[in-house]
Protein backbone atom coordinates (compact mmCIF):
# COMPACT_ATOMS: atom_id res chain seq x y z
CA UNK A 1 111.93 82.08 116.88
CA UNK A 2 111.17 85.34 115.09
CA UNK A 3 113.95 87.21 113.26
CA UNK A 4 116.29 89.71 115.28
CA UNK A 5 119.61 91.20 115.58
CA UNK A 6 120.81 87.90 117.32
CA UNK A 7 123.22 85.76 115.18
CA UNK A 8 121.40 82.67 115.88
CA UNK A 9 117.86 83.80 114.39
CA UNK A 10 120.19 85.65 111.30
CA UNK A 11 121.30 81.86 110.37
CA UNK A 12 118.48 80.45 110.67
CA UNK A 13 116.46 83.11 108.28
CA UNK A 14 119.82 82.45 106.16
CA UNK A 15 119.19 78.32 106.20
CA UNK A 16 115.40 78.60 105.59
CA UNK A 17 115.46 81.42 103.13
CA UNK A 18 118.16 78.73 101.06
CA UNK A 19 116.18 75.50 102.18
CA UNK A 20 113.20 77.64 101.02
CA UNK A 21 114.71 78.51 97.18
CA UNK A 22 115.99 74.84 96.85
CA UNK A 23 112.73 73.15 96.98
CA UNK A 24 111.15 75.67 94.45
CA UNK A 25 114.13 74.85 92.24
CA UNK A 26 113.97 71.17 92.33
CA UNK A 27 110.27 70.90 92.36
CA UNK A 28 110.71 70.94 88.50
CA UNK A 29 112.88 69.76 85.89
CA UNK A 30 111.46 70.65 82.76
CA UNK A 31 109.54 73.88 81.57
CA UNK A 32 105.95 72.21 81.65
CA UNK A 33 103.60 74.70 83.61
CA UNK A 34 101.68 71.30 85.74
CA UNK A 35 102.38 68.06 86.93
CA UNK A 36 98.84 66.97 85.09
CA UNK A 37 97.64 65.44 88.11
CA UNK A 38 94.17 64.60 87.56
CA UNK A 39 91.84 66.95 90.76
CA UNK A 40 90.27 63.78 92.79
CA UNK A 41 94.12 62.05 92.67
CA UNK A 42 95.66 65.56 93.73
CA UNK A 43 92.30 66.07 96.77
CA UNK A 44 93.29 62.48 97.65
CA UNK A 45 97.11 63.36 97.90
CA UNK A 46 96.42 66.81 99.46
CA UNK A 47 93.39 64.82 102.02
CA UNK A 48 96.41 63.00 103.80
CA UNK A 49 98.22 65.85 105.20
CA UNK A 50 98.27 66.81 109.07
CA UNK A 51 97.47 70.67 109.14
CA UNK A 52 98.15 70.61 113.42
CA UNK A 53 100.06 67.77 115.04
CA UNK A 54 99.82 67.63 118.61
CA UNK A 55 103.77 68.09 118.21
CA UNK A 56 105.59 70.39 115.71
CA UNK A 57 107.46 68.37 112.66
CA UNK A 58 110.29 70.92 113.23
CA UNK A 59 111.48 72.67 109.92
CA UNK A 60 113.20 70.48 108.11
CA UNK A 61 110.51 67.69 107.92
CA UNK A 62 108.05 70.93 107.21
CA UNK A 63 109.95 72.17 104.42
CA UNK A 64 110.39 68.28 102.82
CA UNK A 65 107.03 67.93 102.89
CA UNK A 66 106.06 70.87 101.54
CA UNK A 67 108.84 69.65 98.42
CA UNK A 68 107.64 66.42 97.91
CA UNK A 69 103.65 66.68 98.48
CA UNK A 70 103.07 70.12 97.37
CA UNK A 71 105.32 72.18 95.04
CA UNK A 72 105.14 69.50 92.63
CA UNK A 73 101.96 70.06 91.53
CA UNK A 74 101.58 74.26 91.83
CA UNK A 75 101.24 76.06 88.71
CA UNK A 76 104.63 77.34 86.92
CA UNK A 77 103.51 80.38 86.46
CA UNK A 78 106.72 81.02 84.76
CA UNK A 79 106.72 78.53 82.28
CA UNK A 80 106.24 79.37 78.55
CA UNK A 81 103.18 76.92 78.56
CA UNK A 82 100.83 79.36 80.79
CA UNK A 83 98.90 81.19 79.07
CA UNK A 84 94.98 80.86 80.86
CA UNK A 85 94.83 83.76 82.84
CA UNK A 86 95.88 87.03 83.58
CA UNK A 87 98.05 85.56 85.79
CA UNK A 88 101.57 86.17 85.28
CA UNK A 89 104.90 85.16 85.67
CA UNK A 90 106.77 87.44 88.72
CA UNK A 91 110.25 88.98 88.05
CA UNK A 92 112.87 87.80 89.64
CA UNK A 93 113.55 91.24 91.61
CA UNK A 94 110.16 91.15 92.84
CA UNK A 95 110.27 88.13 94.10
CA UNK A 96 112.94 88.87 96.03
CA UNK A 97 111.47 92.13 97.31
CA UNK A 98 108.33 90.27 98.24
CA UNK A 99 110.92 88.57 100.96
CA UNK A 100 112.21 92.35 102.11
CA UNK A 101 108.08 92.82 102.42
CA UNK A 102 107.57 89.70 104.46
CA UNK A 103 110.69 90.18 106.35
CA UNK A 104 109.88 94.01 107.91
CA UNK A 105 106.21 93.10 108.05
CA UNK A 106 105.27 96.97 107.44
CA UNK A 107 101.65 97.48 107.96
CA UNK A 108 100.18 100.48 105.46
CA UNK A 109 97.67 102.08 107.88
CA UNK A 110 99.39 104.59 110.02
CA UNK A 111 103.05 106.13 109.95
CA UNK A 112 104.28 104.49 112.76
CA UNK A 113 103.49 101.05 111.67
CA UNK A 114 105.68 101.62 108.27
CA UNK A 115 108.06 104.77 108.21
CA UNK A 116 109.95 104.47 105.12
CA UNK A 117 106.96 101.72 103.44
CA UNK A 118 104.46 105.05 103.99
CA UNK A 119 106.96 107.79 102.10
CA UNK A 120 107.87 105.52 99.48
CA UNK A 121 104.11 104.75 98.56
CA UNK A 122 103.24 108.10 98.62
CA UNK A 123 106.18 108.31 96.61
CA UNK A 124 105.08 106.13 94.08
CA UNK A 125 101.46 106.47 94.02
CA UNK A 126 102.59 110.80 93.09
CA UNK A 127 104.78 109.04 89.84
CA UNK A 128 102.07 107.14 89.02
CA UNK A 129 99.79 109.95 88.88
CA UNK A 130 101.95 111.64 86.43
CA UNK A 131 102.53 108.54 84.67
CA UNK A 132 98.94 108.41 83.31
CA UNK A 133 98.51 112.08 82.98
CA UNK A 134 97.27 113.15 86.14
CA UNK A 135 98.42 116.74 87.97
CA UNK A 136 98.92 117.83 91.00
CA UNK A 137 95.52 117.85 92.95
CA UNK A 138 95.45 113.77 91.88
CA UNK A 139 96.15 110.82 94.91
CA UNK A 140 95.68 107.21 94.96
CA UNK A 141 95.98 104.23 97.39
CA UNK A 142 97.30 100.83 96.79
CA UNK A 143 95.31 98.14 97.35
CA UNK A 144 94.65 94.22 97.24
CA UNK A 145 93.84 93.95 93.22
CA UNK A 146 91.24 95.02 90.59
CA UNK A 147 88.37 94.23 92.17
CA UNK A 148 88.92 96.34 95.49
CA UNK A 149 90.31 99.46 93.27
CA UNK A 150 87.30 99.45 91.20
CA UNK A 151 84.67 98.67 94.23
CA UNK A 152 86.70 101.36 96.19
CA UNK A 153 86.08 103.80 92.87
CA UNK A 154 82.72 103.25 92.62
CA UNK A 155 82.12 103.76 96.58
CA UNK A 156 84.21 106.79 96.20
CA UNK A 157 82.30 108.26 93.14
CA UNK A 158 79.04 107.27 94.45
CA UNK A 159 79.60 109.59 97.58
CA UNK A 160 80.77 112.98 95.69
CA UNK A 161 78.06 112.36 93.23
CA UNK A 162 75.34 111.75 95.94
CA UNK A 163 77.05 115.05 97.95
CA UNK A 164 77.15 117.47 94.86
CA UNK A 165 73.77 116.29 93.30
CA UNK A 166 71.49 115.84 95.72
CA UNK A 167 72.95 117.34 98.65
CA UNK A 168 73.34 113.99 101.28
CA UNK A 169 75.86 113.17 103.29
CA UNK A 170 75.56 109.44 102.62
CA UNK A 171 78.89 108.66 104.88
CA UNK A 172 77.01 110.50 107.82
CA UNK A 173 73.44 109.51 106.83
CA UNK A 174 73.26 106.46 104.84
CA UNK A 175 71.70 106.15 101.61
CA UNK A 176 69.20 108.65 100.39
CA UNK A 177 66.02 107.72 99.28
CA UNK A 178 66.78 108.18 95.51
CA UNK A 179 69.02 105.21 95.91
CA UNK A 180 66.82 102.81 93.90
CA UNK A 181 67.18 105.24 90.90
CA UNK A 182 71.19 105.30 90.75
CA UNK A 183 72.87 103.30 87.76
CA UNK A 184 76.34 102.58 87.14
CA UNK A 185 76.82 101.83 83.65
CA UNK A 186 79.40 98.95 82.06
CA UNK A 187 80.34 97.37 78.68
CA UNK A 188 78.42 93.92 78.75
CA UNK A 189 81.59 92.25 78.84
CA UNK A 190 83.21 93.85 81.83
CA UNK A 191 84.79 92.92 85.00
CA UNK A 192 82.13 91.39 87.58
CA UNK A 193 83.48 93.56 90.58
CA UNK A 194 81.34 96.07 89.94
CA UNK A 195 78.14 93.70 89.78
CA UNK A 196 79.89 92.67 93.09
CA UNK A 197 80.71 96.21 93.99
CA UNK A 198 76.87 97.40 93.99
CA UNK A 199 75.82 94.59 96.20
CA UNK A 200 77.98 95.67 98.26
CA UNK A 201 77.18 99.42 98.33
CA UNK A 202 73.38 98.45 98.61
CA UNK A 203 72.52 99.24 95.27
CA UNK A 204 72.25 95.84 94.18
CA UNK A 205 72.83 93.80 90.59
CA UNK A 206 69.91 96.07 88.99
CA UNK A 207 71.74 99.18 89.72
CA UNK A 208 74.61 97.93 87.19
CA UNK A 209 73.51 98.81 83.93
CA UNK A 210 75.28 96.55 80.54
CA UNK A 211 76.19 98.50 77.56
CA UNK A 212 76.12 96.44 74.39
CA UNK A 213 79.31 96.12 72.44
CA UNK A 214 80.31 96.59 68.63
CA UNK A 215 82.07 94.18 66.63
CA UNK A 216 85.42 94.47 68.30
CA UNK A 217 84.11 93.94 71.70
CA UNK A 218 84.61 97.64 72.77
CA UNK A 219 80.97 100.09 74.02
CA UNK A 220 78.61 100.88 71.63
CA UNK A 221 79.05 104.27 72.26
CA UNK A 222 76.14 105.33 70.30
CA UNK A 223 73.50 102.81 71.75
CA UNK A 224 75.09 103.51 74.87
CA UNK A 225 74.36 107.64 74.77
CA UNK A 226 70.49 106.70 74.14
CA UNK A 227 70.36 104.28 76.54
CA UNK A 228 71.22 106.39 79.49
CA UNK A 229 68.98 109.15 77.72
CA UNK A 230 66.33 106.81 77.68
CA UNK A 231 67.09 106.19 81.45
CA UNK A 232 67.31 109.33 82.34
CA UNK A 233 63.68 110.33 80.87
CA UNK A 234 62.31 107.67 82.64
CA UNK A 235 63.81 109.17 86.41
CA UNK A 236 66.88 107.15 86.62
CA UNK A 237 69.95 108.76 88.25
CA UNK A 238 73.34 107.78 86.35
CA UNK A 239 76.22 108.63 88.51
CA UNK A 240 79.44 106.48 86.63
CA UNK A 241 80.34 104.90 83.60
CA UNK A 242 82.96 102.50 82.91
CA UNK A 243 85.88 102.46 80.59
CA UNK A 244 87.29 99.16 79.94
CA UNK A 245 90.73 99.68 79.22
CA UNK A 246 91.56 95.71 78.42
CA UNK A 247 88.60 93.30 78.70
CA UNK A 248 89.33 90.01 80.34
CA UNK A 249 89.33 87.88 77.69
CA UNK A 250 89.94 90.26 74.05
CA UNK A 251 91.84 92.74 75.91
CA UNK A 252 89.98 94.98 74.18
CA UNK A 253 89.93 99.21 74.53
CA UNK A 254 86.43 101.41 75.52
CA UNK A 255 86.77 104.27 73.74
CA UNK A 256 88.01 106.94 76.69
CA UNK A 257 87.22 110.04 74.86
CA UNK A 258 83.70 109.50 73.57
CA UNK A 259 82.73 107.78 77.14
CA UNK A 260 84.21 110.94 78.58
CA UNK A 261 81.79 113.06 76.29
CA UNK A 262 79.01 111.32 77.25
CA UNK A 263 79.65 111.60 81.01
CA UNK A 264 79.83 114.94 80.55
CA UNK A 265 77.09 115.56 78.97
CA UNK A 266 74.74 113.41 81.51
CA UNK A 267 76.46 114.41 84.60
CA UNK A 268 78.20 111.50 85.40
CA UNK A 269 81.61 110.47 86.84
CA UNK A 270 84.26 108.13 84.45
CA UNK A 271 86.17 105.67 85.78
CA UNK A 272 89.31 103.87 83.84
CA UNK A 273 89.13 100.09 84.74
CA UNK A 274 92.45 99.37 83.10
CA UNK A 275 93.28 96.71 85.40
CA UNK A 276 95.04 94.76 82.16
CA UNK A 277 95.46 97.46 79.83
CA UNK A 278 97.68 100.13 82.06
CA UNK A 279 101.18 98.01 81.71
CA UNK A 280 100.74 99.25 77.73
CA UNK A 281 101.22 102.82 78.67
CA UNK A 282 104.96 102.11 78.91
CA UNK A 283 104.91 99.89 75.54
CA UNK A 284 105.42 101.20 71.91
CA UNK A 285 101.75 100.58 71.92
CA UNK A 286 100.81 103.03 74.43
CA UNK A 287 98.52 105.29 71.53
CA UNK A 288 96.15 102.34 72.07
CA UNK A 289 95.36 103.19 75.72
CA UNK A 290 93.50 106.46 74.54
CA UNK A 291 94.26 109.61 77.39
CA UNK A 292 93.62 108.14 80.67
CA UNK A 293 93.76 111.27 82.12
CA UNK A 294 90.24 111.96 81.45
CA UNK A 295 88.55 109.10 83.47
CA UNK A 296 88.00 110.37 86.90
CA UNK A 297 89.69 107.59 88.18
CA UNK A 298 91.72 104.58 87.20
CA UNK A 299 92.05 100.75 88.40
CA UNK A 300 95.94 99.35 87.64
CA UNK A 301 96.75 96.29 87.81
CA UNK A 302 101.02 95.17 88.65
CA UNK A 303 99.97 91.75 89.03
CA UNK A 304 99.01 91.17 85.50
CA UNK A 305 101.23 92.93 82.51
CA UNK A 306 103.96 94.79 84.27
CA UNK A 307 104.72 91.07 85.81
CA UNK A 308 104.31 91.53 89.72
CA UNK A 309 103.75 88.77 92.39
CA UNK A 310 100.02 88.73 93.62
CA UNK A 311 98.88 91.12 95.36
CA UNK A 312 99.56 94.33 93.85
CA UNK A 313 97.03 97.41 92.50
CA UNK A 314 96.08 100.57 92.58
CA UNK A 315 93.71 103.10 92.46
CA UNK A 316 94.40 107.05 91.12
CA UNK A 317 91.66 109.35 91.60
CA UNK A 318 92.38 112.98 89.56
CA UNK A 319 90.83 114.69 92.60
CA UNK A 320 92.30 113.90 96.12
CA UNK A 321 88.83 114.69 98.20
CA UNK A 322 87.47 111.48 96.10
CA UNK A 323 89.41 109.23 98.89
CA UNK A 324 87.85 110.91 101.86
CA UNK A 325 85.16 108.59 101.72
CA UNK A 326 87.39 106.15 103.72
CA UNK A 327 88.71 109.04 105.82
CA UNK A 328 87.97 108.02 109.94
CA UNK A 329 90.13 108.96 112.60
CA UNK A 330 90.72 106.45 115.58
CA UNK A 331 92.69 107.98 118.93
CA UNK A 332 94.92 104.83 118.53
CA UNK A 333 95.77 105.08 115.05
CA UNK A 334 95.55 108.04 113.19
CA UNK A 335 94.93 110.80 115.69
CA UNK A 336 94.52 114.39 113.52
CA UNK A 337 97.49 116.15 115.30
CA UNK A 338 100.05 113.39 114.31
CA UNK A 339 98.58 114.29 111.07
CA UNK A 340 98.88 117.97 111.51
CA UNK A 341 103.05 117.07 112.03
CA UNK A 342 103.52 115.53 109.00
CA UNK A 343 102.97 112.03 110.25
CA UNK A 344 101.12 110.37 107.03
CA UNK A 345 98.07 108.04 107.96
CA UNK A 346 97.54 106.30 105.15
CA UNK A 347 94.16 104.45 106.39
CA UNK A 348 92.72 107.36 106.06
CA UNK A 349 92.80 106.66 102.00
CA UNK A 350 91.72 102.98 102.05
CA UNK A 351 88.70 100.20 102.40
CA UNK A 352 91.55 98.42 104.15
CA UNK A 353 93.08 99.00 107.50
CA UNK A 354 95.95 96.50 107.99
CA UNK A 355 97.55 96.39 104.02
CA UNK A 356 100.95 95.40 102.44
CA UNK A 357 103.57 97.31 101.69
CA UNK A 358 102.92 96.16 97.80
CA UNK A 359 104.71 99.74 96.47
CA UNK A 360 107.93 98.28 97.61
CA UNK A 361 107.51 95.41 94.31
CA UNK A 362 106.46 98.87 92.22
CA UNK A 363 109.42 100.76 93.17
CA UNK A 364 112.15 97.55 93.17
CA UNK A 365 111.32 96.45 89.37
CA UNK A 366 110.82 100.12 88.17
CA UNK A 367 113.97 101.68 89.49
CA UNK A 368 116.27 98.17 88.38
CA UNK A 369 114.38 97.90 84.78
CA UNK A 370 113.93 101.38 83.98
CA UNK A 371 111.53 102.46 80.99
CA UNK A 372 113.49 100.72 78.14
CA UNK A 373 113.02 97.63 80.48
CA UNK A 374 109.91 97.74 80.59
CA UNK A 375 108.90 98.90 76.94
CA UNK A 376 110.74 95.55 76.00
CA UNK A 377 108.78 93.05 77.99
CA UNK A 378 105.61 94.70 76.85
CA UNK A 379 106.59 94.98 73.63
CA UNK A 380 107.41 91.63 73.57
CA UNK A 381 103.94 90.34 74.80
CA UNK A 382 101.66 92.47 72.84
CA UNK A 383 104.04 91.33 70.05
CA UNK A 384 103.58 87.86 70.45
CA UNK A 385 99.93 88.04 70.45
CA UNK A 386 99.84 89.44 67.05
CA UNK A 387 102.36 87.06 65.94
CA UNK A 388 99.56 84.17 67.45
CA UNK A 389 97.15 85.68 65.40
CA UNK A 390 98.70 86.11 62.45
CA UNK A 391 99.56 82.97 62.53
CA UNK A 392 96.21 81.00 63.04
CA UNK A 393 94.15 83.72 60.85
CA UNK A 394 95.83 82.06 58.05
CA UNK A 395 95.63 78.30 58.99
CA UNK A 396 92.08 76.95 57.95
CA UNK A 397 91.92 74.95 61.30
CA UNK A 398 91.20 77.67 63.51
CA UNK A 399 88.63 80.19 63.48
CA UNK A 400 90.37 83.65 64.93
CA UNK A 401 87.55 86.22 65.25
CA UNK A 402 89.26 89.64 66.65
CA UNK A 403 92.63 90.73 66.23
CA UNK A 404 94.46 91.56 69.75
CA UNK A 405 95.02 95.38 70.86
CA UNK A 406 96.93 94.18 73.95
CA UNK A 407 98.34 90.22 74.76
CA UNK A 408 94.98 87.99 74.84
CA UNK A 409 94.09 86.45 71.89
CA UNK A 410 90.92 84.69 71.54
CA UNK A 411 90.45 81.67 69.45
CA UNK A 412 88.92 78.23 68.37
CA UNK A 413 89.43 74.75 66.23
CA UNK A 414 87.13 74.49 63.82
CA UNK A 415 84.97 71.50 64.61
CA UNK A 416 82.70 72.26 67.02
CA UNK A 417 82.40 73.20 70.84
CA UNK A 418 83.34 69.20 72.17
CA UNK A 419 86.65 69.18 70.32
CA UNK A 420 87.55 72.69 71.80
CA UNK A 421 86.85 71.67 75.08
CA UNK A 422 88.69 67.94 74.84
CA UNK A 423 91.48 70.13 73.43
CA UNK A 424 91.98 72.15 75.94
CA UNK A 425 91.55 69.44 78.71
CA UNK A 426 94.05 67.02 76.60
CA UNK A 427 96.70 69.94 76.91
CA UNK A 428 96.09 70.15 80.74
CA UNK A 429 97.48 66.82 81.60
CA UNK A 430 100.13 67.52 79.12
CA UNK A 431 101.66 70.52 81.34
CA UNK A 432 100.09 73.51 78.94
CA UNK A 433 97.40 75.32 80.40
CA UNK A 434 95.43 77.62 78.07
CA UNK A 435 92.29 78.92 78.52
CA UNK A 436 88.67 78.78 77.93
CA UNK A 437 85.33 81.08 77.20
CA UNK A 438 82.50 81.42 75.28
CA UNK A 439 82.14 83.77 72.33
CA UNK A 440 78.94 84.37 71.14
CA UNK A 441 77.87 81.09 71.85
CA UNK A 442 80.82 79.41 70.96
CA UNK A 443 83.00 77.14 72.94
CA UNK A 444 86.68 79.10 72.67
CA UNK A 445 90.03 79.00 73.61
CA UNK A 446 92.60 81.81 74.96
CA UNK A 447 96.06 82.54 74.80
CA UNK A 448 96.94 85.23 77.72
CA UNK A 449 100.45 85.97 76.42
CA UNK A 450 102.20 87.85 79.21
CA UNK A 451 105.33 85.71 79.88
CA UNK A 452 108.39 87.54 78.10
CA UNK A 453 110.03 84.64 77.73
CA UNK A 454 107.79 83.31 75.58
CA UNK A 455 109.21 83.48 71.88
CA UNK A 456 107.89 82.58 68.13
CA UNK A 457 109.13 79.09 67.76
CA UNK A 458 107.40 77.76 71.45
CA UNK A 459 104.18 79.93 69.68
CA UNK A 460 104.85 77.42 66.42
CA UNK A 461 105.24 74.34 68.50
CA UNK A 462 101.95 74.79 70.45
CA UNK A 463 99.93 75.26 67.90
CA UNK A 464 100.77 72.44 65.52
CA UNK A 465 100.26 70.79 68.87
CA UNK A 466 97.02 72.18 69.39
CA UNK A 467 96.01 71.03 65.62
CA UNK A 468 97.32 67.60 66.52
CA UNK A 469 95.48 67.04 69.40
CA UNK A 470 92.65 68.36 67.43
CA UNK A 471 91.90 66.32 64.51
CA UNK A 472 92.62 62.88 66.75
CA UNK A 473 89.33 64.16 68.00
């Protein structure tokens, strides 16, 4: 049974679709973000289920086990009490456009596969451009989430640079034999995709270059210039560097403009990894962001501040010929003279053949919520993270190191690493889920404020619970 223009299949997408929404809702009663099952109970539990019976369960047994065994214990994402991650709650909207995405089953790679999916990304990805500064010669692609924007802008980069430098063809030929010379260069605290990224590219770990950080987390930009001076006198090749617009855990800013001075000056391409940071640029905070519009290229993230369901990213390039590195025609897919009439092949843009129609989440929330919409809910986050802070930088219990530029807020109990850690694992089987890393040296906890819902007095409660806990340590 697939769905069709028969009546039959109509009610029975109609009864699932409701079955569907009813065991989400009563999977919880109270706004807890887990169960607290401990992992070997929840393996055990998960160990006894029957992936493929000889014969079908039909869908109502299906959809009652999938209420009793499973949804119980999957992370509220929702819930005021998540805060680990840059994981975030999805709007309601998008949720329900994720179920016009699965419904059509639109496939991004040539016209024909997605009509209407492929003008309303291009659509979209043209807005976004001009969004974050970019003019008219600027394109972009959608793809599966930070990591593949930034490993797709570093492949990207990599091949212009190689072209205009040294004069290879390194789509056609391979990599030249300068290749062991070629650094990327990153704040020591960014994302691992690009470590990732050069394995991948055949450059390898020692390709990816760490810039040391000053005392709010953000590049050294001084030690960075003479460290890619001092690479460059001793016959290295630097071909990118790496604005962090939003580090992981601090959320902190790279400084755009002075990283953009210092590509210039050494030749290099800049790339905006503002995976976490780009939901500010429609917040009252925006100013923080620095002008995008100078990296060459820029990673954004939907699942993560602007509160989209996974997966759902982007990647803007100010020049369109960037993307041709993925450019390949195939006679069954995206032969040049459908091109030629206006018949967009998008694969032509992306690592990815087969892809999502993920724009359609982009353009649902933007078009209901609107600009003022959105300035609220990011407002409200970023908002609540200085609120957190404020808070605990005044409580002699907790130790409060940085003060937040977007929603993370980095923190720790004062009592050494153990408590910290028994803290945090306490709150687990309580239903709040916080997270963990290590700041210089030190055990520490997170709060990844994103949810909007999230107000002052749950903020109170949490961390008179988290003192509590605490000192019964």
């Amino acid at each position: 049974m697939v769905l069709s223009c028969h009546e039959d299949d109509k009610d029975a997408f109609r009864r699932m679709i409701h079955d569907a929404a009813e065991a989400i809702l009563s999977s919880f009663s109270d706004d807890s973000a887990f169960s607290g099952i401990d992992p070997y109970e929840l393996r055990r539990e998960i160990a006894k289920l029957q992936l493929l019976p000889e014969h079908g369960s039909g869908w109502d047994e299906t959809i009652r086990n999938v209420r009793e065994a499973i949804l119980p214990h999957m992370l509220r994402t929702w819930s005021p009490s998540y805060m680990p991650h840059l994981h975030s709650p999805a709007l309601l909207e998008s949720i329900a456009a994720e179920l016009i995405i699965a419904a059509f089953n639109s496939s991004m790679d040539s016209w024909d596969q997605g009509p209407a999916a492929t003008e309303i990304e291009e659509m979209t990805i043209k807005q976004l451009c001009s969004l974050f500064g970019y003019g008219s010669g600027s394109d972009g692609v959608f793809t599966s989430g930070g990591s593949q924007s930034n490993i797709s802008a570093a492949v990207a980069l990599r091949d212009r640079f190689i072209q205009q430098k040294l004069g290879w063809d390194t789509k056609k030929h391979g990599l030249p034999e300068e290749y062991r010379r070629i650094r990327i260069y990153t704040s020591e605290i960014s994302h691992f995709s690009f470590d990732k990224g050069a394995h991948m590219m055949g450059l390898g770990y020692d390709a990816v270059v760490k810039l040391p950080v000053d005392g709010l987390e953000r590049i050294d930009t001084a030690k960075a210039e003479q460290i890619i001076s001092d690479d460059e006198a001793n016959g290295l090749i630097p071909f990118m560097i790496v604005a962090t617009i939003g580090t992981t855990d601090f959320g902190s800013i790279d400084c755009i403009g002075e990283l953009r001075a210092i590509a210039d000056r050494h030749g290099m391409f800049l790339h905006a990894d503002a995976a976490y940071g780009s939901g500010a640029v429609l917040s009252s905070y925006s100013h923080r962001l620095g002008d995008l519009s100078l990296a060459d290229s820029i990673t954004i993230d939907f699942h993560k501040m602007f509160l989209l369901p996974i997966s759902a990213s982007a990647l803007l390039v100010k020049e369109r010929c960037t993307l041709s590195a993925f450019e390949l025609h195939a006679d069954y897919l995206n032969r040049e003279e459908d091109e030629e009439d206006g018949y967009i092949n998008l694969v032509g843009k992306s690592m990815q053949t087969t892809r999502r129609f993920d724009a359609l989440k982009v353009y649902v929330s933007f078009r209901m919520r609107g600009r003022d919409g959105y300035r609220q809910i990011m407002d409200t986050a970023i908002g609540n993270a200085e609120y957190f802070f404020s808070e605990i930088s005044r409580d002699e219990d907790f130790i409060a190191p940085i003060a937040p530029e977007l929603s993370s807020v980095v923190f720790a109990l004062k009592g050494g690493d153990e408590r910290n850690r028994k803290t945090r694992r306490t709150l687990l089987k309580e239903g709040i889920v916080i997270g963990q890393t290590v700041f210089r040296g030190m055990v520490a906890l997170k709060f990844t404020l994103l949810n909007p819902a999230l107000g002052h007095d749950h903020i109170d409660s949490l961390i008179r619970r988290i003192k509590e806990i605490g000192h019964s340590f």
